[in-house]
Protein backbone atom coordinates (compact mmCIF):
# COMPACT_ATOMS: atom_id res chain seq x y z
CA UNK A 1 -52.19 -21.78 -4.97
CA UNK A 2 -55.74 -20.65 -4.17
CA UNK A 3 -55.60 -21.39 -0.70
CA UNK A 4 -52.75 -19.46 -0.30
CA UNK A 5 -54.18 -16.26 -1.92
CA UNK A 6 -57.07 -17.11 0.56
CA UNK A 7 -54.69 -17.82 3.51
CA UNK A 8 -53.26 -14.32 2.30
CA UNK A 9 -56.27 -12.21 2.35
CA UNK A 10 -57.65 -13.42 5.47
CA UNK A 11 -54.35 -12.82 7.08
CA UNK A 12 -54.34 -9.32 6.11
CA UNK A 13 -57.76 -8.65 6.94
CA UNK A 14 -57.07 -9.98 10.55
CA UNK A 15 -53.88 -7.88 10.92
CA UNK A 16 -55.87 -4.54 9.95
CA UNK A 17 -57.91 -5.11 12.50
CA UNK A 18 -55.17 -6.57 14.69
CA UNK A 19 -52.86 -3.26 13.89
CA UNK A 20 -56.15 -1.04 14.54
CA UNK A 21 -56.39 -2.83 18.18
CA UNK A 22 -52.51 -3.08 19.00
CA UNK A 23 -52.71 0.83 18.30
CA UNK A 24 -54.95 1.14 20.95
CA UNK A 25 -52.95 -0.91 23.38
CA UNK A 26 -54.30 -3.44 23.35
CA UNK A 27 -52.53 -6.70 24.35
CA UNK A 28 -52.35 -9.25 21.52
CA UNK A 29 -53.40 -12.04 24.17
CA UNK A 30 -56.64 -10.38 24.45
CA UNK A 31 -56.96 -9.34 20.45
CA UNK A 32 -56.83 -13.03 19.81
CA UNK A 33 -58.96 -14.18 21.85
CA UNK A 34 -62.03 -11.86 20.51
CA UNK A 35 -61.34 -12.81 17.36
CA UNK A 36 -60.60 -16.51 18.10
CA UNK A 37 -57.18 -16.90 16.81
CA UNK A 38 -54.74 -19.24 18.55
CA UNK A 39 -51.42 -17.85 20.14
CA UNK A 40 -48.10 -20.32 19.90
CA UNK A 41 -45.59 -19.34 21.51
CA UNK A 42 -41.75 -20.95 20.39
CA UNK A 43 -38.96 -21.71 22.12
CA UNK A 44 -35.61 -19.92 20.82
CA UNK A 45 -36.12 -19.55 16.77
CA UNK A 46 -32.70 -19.53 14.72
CA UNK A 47 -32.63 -17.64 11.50
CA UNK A 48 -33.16 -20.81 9.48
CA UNK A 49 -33.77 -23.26 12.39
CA UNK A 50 -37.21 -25.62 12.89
CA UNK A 51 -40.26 -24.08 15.05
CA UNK A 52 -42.44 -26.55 16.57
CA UNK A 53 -45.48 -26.41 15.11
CA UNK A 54 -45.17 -24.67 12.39
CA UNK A 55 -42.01 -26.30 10.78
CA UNK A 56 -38.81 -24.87 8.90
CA UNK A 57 -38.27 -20.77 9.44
CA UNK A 58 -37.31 -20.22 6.16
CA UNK A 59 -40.52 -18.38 5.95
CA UNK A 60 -40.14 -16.30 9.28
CA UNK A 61 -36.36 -16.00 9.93
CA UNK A 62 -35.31 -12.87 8.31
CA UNK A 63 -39.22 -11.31 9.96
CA UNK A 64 -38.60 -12.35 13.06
CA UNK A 65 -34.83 -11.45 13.12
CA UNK A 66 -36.12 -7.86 11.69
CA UNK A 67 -38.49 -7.16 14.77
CA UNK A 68 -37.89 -5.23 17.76
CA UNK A 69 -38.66 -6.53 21.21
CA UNK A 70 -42.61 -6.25 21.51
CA UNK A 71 -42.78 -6.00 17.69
CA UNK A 72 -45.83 -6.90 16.24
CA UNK A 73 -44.95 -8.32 12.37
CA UNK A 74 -47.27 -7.96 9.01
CA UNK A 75 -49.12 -11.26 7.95
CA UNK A 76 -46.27 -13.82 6.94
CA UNK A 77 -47.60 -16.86 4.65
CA UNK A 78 -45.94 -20.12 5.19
CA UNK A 79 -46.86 -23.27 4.12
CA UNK A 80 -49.97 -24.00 6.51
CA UNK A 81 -51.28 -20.71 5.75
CA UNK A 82 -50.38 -17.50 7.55
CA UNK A 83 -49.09 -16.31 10.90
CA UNK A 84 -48.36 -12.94 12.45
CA UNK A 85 -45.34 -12.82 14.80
CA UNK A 86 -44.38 -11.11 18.13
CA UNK A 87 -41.15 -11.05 19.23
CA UNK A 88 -40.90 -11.09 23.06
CA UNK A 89 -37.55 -11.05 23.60
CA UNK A 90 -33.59 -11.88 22.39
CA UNK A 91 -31.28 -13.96 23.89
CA UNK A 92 -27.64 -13.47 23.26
CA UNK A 93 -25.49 -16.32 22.92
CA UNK A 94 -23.93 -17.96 25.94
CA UNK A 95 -19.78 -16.88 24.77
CA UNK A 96 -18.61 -19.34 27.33
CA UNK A 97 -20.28 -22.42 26.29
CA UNK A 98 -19.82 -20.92 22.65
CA UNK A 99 -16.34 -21.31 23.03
CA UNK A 100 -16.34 -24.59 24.88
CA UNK A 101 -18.28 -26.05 21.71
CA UNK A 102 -17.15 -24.37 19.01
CA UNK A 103 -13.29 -26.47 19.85
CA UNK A 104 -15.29 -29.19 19.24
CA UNK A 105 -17.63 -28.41 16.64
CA UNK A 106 -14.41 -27.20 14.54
CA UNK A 107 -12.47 -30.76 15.17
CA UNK A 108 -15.73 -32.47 13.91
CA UNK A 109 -15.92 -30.57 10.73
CA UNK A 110 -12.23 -31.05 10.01
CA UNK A 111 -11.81 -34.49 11.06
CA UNK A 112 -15.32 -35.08 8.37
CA UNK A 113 -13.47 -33.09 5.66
CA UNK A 114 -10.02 -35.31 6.07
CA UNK A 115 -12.44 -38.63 5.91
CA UNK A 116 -14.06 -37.11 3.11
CA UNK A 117 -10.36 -36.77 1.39
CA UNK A 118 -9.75 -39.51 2.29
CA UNK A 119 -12.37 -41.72 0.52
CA UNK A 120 -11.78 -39.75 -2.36
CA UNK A 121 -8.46 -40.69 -2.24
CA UNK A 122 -8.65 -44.50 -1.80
CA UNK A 123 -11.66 -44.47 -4.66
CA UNK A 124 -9.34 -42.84 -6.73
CA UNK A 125 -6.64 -45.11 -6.23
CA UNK A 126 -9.11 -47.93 -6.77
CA UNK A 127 -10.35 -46.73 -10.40
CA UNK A 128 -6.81 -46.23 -11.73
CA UNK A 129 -5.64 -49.45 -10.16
CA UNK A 130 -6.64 -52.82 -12.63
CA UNK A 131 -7.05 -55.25 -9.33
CA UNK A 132 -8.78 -57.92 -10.17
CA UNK A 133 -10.40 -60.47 -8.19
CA UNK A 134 -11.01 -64.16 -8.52
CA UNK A 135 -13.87 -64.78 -5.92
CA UNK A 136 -13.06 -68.27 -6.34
CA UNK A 137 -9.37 -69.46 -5.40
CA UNK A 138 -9.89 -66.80 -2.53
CA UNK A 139 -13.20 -68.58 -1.03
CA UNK A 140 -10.82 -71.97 -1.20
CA UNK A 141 -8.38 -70.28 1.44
CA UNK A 142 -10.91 -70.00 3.97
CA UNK A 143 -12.61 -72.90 4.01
């Protein structure tokens, strides 16, 4: 817990004086390297998706998907301490290969739910049936 209060306050001291030099056009390539910070750059982040390097968005989704293109965000804490994001651009979903997958995402995800009704089924029918087994006179028929 300390070292995220710490992670916290040193984030928000940077971004002051990140905000003070991003007001004076300044490009945030430049801003980190005076103040030796380290830029990342992702490849296409999903609301709740994995970013390399940093790990699970949960943290950054909804900041990142509340930016404007060019947007510089306040300090965000995450679990390896804090990070300040820029969004450089959004790119729409591709509607044809959308379509083309979504056929067979659907069929996936119904042909999982009938398995899944399935088992539940045949578990069921199990439980309420008394079968019992003798190991023995069956191991005699195949020997």
């Amino acid at each position: 817990k300390k070292s995220s209060e710490l992670a916290a306050k040193k984030a928000d001291s940077d971004y002051g004086i990140i905000k003070t030099m991003l007001d004076e056009e300044m490009p945030l390539e430049e801003i980190a390297e005076i103040m030796e910070l380290s830029i990342k750059k992702s490849d296409n982040v999903t609301r709740k998706g994995f970013i390399n390097g940093i790990g699970q968005a949960n943290e950054l989704g909804d900041a990142i998907f509340a930016l404007k293109v060019g947007q510089v965000s306040a300090p965000i804490i995450i679990k390896r301490g804090g990070c300040i994001v820029r969004l450089d651009e959004i790119t729409g979903i591709d509607e044809k290969k959308f379509k083309e997958e979504s056929e067979e995402f659907k069929n996936t995800q119904l042909q999982a739910k009938k398995n899944k009704i399935y088992d539940s089924f045949i578990k069921d029918l199990y439980n309420r049936s008394n079968i019992t087994m003798n190991v023995t006179s069956i191991e005699g028929l195949y020997k």
